[in-house]
N, C-alpha and C. Protein backbone atom coordinates (compact mmCIF):
# COMPACT_ATOMS: atom_id res chain seq x y z
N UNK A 1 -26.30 -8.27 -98.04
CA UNK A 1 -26.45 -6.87 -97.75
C UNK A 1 -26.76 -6.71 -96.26
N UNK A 2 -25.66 -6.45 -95.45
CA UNK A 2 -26.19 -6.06 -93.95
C UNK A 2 -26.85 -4.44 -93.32
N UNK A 3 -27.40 -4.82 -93.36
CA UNK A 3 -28.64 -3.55 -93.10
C UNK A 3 -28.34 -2.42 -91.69
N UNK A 4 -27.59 -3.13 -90.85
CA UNK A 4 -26.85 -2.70 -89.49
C UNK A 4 -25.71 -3.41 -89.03
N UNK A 5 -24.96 -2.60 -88.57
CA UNK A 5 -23.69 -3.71 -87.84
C UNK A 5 -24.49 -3.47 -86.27
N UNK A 6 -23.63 -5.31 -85.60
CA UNK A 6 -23.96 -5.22 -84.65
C UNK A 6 -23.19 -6.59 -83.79
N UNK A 7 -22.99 -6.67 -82.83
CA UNK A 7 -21.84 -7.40 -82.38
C UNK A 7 -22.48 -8.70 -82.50
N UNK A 8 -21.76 -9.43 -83.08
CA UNK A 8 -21.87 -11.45 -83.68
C UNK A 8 -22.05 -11.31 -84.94
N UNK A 9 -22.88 -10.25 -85.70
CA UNK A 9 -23.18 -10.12 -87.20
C UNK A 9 -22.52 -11.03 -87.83
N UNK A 10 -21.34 -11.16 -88.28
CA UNK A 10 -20.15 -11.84 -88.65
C UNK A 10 -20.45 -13.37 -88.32
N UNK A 11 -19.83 -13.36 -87.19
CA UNK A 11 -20.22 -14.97 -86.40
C UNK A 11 -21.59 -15.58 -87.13
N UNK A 12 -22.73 -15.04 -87.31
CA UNK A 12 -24.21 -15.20 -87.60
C UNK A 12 -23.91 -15.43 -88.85
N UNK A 13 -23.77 -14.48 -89.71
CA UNK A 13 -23.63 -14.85 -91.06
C UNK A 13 -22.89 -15.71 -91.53
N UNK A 14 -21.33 -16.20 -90.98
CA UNK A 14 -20.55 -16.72 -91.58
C UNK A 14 -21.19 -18.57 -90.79
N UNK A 15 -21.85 -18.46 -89.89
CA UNK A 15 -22.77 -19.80 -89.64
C UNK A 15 -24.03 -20.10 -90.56
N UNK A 16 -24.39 -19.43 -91.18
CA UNK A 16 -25.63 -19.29 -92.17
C UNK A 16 -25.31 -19.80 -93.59
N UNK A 17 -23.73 -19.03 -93.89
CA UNK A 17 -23.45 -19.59 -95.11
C UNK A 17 -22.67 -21.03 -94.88
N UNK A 18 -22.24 -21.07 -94.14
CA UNK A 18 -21.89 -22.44 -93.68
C UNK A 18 -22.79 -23.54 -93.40
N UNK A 19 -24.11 -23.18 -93.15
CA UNK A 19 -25.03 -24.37 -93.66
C UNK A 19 -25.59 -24.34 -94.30
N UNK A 20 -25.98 -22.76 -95.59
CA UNK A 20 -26.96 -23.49 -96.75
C UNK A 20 -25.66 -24.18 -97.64
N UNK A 21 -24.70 -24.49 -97.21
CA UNK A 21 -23.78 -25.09 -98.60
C UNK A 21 -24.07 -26.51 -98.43
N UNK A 22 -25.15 -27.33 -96.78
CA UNK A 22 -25.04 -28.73 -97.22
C UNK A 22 -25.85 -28.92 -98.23
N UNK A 23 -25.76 -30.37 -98.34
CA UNK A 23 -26.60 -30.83 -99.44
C UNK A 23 -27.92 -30.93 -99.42
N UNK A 24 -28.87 -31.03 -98.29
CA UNK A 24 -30.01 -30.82 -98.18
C UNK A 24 -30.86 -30.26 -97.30
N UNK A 25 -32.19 -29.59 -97.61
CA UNK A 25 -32.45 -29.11 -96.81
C UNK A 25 -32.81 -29.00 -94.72
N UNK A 26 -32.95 -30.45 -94.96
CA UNK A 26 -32.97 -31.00 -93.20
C UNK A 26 -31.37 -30.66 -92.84
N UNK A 27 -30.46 -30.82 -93.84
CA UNK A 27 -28.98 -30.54 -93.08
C UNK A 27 -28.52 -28.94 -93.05
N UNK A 28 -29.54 -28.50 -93.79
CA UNK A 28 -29.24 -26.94 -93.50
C UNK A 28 -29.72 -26.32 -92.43
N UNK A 29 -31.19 -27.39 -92.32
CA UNK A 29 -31.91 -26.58 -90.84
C UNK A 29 -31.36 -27.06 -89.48
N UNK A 30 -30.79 -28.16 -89.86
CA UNK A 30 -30.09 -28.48 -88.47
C UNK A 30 -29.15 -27.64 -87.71
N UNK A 31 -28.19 -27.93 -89.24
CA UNK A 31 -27.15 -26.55 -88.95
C UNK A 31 -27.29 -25.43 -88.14
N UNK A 32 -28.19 -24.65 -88.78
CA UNK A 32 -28.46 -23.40 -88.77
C UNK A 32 -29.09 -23.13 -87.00
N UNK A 33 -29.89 -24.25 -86.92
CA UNK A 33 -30.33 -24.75 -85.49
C UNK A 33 -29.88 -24.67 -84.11
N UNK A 34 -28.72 -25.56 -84.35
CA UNK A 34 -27.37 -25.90 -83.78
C UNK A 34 -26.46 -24.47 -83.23
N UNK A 35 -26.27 -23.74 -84.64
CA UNK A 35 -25.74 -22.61 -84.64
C UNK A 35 -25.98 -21.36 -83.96
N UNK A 36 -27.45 -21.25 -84.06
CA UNK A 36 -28.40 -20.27 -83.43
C UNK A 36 -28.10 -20.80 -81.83
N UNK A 37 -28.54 -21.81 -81.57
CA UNK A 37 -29.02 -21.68 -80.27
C UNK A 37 -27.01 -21.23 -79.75
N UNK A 38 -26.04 -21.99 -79.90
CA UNK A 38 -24.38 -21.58 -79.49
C UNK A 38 -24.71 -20.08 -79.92
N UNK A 39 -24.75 -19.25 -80.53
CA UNK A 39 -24.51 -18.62 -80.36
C UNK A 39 -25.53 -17.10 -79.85
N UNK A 40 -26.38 -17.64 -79.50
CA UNK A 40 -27.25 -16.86 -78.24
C UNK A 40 -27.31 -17.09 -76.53
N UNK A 41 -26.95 -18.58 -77.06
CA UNK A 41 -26.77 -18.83 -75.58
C UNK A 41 -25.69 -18.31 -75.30
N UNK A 42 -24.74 -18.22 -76.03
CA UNK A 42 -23.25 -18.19 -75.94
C UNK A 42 -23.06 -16.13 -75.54
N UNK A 43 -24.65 -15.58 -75.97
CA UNK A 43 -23.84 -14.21 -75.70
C UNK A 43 -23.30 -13.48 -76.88
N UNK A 44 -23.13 -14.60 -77.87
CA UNK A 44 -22.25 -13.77 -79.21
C UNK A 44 -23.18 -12.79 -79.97
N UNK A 45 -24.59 -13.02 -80.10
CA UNK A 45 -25.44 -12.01 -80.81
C UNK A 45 -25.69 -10.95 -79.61
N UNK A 46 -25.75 -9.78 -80.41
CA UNK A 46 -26.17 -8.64 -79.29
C UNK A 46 -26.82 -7.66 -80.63
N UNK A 47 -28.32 -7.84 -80.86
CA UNK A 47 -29.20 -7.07 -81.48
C UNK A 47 -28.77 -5.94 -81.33
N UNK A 48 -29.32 -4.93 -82.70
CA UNK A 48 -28.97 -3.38 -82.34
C UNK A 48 -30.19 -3.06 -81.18
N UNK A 49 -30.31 -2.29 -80.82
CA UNK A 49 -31.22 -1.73 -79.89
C UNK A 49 -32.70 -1.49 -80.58
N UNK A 50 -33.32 -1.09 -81.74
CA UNK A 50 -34.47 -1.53 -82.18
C UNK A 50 -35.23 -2.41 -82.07
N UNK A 51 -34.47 -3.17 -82.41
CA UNK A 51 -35.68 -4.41 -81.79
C UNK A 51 -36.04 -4.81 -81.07
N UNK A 52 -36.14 -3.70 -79.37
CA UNK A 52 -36.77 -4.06 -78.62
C UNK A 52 -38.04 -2.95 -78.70
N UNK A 53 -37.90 -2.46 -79.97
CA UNK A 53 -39.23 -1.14 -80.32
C UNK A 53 -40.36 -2.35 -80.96
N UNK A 54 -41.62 -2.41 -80.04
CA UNK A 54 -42.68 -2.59 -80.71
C UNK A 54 -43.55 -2.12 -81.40
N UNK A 55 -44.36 -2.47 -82.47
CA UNK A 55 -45.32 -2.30 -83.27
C UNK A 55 -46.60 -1.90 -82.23
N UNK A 56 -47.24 -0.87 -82.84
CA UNK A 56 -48.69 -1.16 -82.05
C UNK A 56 -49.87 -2.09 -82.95
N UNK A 57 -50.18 -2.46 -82.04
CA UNK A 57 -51.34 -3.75 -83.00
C UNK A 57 -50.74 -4.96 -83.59
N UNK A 58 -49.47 -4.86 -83.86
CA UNK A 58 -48.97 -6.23 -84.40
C UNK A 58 -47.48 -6.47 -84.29
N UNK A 59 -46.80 -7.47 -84.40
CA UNK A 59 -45.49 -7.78 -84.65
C UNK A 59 -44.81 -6.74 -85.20
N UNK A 60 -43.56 -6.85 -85.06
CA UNK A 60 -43.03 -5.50 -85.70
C UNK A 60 -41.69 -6.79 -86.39
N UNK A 61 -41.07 -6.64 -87.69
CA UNK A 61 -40.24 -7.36 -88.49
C UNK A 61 -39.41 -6.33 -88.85
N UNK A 62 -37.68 -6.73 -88.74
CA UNK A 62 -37.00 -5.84 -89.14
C UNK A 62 -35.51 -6.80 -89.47
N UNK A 63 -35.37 -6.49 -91.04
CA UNK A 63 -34.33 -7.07 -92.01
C UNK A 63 -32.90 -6.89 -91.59
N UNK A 64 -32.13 -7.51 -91.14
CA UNK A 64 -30.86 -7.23 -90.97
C UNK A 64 -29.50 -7.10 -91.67
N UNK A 65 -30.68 -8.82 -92.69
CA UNK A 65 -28.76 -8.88 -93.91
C UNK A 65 -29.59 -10.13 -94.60
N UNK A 66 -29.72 -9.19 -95.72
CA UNK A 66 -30.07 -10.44 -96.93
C UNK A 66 -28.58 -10.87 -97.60
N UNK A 67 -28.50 -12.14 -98.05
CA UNK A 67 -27.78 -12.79 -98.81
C UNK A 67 -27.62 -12.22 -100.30
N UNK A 68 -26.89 -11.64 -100.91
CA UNK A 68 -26.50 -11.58 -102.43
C UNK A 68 -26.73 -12.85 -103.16
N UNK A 69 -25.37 -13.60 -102.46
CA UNK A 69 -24.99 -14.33 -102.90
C UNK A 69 -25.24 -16.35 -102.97
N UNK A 70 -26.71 -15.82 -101.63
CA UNK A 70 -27.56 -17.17 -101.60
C UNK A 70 -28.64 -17.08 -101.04
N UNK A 71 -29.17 -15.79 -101.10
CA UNK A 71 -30.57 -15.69 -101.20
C UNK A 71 -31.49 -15.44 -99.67
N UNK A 72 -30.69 -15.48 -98.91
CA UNK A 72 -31.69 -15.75 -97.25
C UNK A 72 -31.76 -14.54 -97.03
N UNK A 73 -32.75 -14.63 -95.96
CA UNK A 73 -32.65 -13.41 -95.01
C UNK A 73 -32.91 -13.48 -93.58
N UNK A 74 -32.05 -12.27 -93.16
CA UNK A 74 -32.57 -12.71 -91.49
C UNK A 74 -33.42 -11.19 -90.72
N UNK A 75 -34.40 -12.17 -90.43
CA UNK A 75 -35.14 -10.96 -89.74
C UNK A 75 -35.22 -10.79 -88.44
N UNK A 76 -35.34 -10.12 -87.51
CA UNK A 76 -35.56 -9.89 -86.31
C UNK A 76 -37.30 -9.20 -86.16
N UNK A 77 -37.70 -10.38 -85.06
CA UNK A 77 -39.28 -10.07 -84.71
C UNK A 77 -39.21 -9.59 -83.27
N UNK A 78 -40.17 -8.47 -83.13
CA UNK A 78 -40.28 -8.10 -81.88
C UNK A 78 -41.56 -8.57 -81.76
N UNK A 79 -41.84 -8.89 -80.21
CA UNK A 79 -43.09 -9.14 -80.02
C UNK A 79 -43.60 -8.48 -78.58
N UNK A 80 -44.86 -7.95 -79.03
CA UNK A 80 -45.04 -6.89 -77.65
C UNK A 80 -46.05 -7.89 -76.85
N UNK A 81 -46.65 -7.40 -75.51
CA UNK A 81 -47.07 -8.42 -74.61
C UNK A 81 -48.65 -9.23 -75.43
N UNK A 82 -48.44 -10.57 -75.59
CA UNK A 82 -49.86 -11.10 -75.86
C UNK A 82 -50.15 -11.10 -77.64
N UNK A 83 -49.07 -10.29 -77.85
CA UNK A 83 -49.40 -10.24 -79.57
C UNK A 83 -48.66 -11.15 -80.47
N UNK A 84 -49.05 -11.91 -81.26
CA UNK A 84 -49.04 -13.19 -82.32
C UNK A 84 -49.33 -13.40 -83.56
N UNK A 85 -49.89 -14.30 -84.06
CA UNK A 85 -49.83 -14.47 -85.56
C UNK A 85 -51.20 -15.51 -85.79
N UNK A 86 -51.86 -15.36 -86.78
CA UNK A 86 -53.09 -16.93 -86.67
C UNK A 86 -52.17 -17.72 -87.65
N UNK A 87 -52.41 -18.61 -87.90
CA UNK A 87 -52.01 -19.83 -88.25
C UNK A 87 -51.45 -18.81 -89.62
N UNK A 88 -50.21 -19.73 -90.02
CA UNK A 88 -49.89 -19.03 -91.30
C UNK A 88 -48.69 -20.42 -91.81
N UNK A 89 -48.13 -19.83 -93.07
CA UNK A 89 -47.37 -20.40 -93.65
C UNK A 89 -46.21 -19.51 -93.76
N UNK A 90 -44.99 -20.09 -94.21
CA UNK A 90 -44.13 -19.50 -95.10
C UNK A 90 -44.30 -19.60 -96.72
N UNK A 91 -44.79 -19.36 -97.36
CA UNK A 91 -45.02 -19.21 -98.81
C UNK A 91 -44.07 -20.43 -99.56
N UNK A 92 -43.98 -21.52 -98.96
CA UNK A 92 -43.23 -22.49 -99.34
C UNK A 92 -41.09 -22.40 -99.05
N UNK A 93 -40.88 -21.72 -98.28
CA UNK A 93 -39.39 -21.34 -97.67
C UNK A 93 -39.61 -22.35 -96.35
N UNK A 94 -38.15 -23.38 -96.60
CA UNK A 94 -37.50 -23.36 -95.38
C UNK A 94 -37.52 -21.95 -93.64
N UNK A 95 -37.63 -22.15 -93.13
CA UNK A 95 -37.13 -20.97 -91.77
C UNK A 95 -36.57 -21.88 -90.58
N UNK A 96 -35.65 -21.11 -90.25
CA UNK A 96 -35.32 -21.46 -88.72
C UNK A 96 -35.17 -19.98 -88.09
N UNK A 97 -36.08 -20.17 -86.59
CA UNK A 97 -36.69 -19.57 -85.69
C UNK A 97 -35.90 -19.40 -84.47
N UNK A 98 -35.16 -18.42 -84.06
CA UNK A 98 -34.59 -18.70 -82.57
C UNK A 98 -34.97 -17.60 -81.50
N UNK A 99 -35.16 -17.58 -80.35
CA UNK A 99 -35.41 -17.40 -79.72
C UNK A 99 -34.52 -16.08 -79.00
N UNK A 100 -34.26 -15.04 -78.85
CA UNK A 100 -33.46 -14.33 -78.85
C UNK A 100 -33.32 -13.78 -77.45
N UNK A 101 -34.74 -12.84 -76.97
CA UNK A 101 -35.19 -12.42 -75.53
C UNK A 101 -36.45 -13.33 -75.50
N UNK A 102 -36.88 -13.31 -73.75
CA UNK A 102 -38.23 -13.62 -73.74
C UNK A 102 -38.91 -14.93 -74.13
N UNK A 103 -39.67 -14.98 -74.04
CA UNK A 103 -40.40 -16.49 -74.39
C UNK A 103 -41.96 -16.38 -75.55
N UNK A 104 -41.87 -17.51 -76.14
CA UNK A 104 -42.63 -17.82 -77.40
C UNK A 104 -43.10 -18.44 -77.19
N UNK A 105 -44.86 -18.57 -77.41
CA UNK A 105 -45.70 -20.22 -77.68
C UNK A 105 -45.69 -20.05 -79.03
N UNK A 106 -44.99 -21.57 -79.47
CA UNK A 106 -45.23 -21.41 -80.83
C UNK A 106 -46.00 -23.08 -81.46
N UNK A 107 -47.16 -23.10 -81.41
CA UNK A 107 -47.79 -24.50 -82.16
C UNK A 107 -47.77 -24.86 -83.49
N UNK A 108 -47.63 -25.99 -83.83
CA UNK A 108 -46.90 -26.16 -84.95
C UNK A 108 -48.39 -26.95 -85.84
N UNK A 109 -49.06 -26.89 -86.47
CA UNK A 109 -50.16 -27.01 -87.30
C UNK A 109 -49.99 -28.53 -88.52
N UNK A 110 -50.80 -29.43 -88.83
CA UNK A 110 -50.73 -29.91 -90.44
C UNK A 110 -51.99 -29.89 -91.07
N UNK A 111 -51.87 -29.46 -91.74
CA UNK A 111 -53.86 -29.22 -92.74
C UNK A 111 -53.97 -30.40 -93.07
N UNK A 112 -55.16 -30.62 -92.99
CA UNK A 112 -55.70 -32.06 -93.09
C UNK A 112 -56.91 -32.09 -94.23
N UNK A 113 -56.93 -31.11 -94.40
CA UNK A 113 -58.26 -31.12 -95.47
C UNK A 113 -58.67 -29.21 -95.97
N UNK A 114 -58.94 -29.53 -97.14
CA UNK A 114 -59.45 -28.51 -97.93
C UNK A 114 -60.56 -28.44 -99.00
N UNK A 115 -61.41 -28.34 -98.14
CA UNK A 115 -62.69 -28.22 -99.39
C UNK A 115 -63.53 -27.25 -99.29
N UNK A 116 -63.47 -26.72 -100.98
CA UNK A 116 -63.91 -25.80 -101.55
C UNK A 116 -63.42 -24.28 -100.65
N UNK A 117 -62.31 -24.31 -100.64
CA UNK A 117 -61.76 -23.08 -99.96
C UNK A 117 -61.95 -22.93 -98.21
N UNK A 118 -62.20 -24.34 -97.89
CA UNK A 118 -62.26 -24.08 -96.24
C UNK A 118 -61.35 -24.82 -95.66
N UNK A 119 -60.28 -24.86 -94.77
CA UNK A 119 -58.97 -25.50 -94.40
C UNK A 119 -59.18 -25.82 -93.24
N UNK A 120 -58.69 -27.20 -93.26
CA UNK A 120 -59.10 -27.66 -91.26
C UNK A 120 -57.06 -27.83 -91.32
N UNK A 121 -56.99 -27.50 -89.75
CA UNK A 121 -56.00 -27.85 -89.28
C UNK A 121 -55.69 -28.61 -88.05
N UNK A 122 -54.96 -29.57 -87.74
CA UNK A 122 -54.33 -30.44 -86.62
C UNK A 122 -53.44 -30.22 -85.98
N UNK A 123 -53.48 -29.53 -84.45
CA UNK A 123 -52.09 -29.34 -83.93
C UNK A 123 -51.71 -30.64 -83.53
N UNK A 124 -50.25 -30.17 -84.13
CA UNK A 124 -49.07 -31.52 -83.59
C UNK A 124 -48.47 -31.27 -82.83
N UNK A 125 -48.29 -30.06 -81.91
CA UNK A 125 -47.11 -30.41 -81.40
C UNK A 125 -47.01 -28.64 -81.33
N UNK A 126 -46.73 -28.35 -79.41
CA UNK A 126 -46.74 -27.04 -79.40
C UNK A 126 -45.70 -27.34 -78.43
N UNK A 127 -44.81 -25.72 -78.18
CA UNK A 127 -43.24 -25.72 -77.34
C UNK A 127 -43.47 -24.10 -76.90
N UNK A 128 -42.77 -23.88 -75.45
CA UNK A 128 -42.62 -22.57 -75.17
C UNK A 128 -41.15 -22.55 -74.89
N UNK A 129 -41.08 -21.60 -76.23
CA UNK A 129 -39.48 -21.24 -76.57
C UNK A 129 -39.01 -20.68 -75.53
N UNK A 130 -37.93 -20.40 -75.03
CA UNK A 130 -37.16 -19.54 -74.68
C UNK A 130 -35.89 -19.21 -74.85
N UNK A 131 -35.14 -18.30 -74.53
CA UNK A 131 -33.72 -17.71 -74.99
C UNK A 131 -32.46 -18.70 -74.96
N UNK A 132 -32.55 -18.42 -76.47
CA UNK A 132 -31.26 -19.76 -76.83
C UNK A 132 -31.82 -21.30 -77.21
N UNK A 133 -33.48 -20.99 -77.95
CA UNK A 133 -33.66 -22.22 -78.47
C UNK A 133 -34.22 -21.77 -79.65
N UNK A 134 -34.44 -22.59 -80.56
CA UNK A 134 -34.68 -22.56 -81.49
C UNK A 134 -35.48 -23.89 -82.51
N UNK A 135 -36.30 -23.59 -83.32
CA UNK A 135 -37.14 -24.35 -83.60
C UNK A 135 -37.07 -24.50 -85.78
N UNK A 136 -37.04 -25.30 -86.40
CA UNK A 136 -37.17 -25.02 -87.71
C UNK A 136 -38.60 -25.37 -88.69
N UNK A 137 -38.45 -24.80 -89.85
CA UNK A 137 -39.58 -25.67 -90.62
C UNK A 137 -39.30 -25.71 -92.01
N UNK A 138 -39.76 -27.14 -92.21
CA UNK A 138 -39.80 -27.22 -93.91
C UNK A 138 -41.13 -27.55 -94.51
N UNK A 139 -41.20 -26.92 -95.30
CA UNK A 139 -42.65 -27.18 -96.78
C UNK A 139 -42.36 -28.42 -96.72
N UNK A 140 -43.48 -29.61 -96.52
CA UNK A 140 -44.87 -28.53 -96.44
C UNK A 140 -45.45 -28.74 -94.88
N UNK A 141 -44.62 -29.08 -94.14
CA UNK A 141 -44.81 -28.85 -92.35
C UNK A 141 -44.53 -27.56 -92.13
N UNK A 142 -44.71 -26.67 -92.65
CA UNK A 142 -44.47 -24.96 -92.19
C UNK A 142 -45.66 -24.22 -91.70
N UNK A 143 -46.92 -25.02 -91.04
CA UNK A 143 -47.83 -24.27 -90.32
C UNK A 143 -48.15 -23.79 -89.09
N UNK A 144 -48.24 -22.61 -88.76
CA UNK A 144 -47.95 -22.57 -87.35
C UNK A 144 -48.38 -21.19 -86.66
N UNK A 145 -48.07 -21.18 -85.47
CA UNK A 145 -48.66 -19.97 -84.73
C UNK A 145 -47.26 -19.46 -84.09
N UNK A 146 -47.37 -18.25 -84.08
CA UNK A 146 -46.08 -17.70 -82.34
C UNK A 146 -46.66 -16.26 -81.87
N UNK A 147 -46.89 -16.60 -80.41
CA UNK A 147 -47.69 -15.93 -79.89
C UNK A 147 -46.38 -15.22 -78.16
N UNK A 148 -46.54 -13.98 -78.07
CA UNK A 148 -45.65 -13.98 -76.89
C UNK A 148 -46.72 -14.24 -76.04
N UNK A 149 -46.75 -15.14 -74.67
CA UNK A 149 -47.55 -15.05 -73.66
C UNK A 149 -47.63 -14.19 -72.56
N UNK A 150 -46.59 -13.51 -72.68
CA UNK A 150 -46.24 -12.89 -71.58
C UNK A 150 -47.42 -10.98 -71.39
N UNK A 151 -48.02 -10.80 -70.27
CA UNK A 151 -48.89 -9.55 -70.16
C UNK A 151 -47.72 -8.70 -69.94
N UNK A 152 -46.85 -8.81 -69.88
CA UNK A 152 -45.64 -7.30 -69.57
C UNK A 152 -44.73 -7.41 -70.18
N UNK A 153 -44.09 -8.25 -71.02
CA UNK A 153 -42.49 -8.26 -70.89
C UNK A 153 -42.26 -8.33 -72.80
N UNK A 154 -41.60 -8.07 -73.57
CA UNK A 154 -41.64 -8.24 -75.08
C UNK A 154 -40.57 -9.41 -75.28
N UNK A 155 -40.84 -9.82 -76.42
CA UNK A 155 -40.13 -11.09 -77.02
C UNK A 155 -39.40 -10.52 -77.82
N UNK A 156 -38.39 -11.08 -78.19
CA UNK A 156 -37.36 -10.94 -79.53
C UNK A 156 -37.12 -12.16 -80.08
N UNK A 157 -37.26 -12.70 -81.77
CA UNK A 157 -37.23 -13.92 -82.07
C UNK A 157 -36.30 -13.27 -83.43
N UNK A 158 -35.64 -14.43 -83.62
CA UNK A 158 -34.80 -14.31 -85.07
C UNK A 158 -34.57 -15.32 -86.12
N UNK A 159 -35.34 -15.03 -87.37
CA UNK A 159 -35.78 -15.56 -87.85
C UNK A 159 -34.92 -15.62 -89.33
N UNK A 160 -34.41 -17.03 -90.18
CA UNK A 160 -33.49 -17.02 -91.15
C UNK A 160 -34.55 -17.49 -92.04
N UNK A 161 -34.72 -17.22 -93.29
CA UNK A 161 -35.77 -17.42 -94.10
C UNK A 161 -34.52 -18.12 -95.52
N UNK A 162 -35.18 -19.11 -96.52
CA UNK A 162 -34.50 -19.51 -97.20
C UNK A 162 -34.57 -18.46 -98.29
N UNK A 163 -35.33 -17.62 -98.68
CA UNK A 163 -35.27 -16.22 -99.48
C UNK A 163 -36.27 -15.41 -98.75
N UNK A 164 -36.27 -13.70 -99.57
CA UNK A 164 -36.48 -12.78 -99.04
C UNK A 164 -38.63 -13.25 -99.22
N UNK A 165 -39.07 -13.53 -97.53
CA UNK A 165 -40.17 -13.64 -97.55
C UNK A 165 -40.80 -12.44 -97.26
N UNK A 166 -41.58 -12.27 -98.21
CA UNK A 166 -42.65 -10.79 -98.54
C UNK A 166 -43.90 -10.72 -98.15
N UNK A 167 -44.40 -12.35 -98.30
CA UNK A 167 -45.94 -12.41 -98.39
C UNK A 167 -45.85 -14.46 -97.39
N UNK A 168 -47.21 -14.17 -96.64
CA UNK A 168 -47.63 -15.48 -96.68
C UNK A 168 -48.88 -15.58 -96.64
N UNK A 169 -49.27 -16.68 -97.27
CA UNK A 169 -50.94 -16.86 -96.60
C UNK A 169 -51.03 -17.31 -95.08
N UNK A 170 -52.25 -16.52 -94.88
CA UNK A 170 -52.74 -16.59 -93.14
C UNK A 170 -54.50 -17.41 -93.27
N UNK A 171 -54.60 -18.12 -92.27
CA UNK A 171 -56.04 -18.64 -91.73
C UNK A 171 -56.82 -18.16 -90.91
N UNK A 172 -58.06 -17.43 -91.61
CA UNK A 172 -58.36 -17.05 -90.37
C UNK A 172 -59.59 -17.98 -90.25
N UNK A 173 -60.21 -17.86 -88.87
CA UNK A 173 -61.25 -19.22 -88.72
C UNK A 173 -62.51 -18.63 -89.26
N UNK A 174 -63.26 -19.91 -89.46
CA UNK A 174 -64.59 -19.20 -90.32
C UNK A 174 -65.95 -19.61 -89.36
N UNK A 175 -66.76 -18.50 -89.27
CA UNK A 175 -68.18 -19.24 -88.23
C UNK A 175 -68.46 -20.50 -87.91
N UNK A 176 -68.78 -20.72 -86.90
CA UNK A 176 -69.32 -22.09 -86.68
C UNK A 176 -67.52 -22.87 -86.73
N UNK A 177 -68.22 -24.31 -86.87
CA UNK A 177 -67.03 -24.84 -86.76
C UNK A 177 -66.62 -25.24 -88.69
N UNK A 178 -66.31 -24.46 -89.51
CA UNK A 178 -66.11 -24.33 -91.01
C UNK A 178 -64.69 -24.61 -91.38
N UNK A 179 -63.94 -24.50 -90.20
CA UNK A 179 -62.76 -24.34 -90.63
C UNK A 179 -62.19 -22.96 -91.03
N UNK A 180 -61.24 -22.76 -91.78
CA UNK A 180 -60.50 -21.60 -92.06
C UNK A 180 -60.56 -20.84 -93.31
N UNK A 181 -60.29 -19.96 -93.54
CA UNK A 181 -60.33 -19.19 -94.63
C UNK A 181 -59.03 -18.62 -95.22
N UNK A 182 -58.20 -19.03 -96.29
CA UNK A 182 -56.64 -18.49 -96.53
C UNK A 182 -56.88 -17.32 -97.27
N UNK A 183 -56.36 -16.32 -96.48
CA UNK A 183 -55.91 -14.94 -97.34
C UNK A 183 -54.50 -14.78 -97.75
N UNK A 184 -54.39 -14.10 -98.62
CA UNK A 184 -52.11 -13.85 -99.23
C UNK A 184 -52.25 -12.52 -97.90
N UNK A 185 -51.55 -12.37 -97.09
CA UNK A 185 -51.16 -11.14 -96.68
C UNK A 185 -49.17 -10.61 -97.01
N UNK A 186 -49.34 -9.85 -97.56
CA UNK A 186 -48.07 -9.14 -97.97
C UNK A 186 -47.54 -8.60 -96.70
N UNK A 187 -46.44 -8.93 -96.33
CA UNK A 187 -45.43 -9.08 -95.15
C UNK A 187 -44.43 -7.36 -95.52
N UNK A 188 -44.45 -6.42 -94.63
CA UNK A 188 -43.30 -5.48 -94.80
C UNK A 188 -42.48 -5.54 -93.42
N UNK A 189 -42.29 -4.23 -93.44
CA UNK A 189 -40.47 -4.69 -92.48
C UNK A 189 -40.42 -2.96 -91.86
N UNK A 190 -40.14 -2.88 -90.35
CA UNK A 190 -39.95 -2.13 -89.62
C UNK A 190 -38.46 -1.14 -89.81
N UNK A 191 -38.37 -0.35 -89.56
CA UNK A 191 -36.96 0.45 -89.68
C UNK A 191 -36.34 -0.36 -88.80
N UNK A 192 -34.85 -0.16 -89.64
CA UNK A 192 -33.52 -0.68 -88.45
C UNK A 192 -32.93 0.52 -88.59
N UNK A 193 -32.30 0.99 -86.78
CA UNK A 193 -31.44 2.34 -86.92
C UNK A 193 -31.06 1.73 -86.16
């Protein structure tokens, strides 16, 4: 279901279904990887004009084209100056992440321990995206942050989810040094015009 036309749409999608058909999931994210970055670098995606509208107070998410017929979706994230995410998950989904406008810190997390509802985490491994790269994740390495750094300028990131993600749990840190606290936060979605 494409939610807007917009120039590459086509190109995008018909690269999307062309890699969830491999056989596994590392060969889908590669794909999809591969694909993203050719064709941003390349110029072929050209977002509708919304998504350079930010949210006040938070990220702004907006659906472009869910799959019927295999389940994904692709979202487009705006990100206004300095605004991010605390540590979160994908609710157990594959994603690959690309980089669209602008630049991303995005640190990539592994929980190391959970007791009695308090979560420590280990960064592994942090990257500052920029336009025409792209980054993936699979369950259960899907923890992570993306933060725009920038005090003036907004980010655009585009994001392929292995189904329609609604909800994830988020960490937030707990007094002292306790570790984290997981809440479900239910995920909605910005207008596309």
């Amino acid at each position: 279901m494409l939610t807007t036309e917009f120039p590459g749409c086509r190109q995008l999608i018909d690269a999307i279904d062309t890699a969830v058909a491999q056989a596994s999931t590392p060969a889908i994210t590669d794909s999809l990887r591969n694909s993203l970055c050719r064709l941003i670098r390349g110029n072929q995606i050209q977002l509708p004009g919304c998504v350079l509208e930010t949210a006040e107070g938070r990220y702004a998410r907006r659906e472009l084209y869910r799959s019927e017929d295999h389940g994904y979706c692709v979202v487009a994230m705006t990100w206004g100056p300095g605004q991010g995410t605390p540590i979160h998950d994908h609710a157990g989904m594959w994603c690959v992440e690309g980089v669209w406008r602008g630049a991303l810190d995005v640190v990539q997390y592994e929980r190391t321990e959970d007791v009695e509802g308090h979560y420590r985490f280990q960064p592994v491994g942090s990257v500052q995206a920029g336009p025409g790269s792209a980054g993936s994740l699979i369950p259960p390495h899907e923890y992570h942050t993306i933060r725009n750094p920038s005090e003036q300028d907004i980010a655009v990131s585009l994001h392929i989810y292995s189904g329609n993600m609604t909800r994830c749990a988020v960490f937030q840190p707990l007094a002292g040094d306790h570790g984290y606290e997981r809440c479900e936060r239910q995920l909605g979605l910005d207008p596309v015009h």
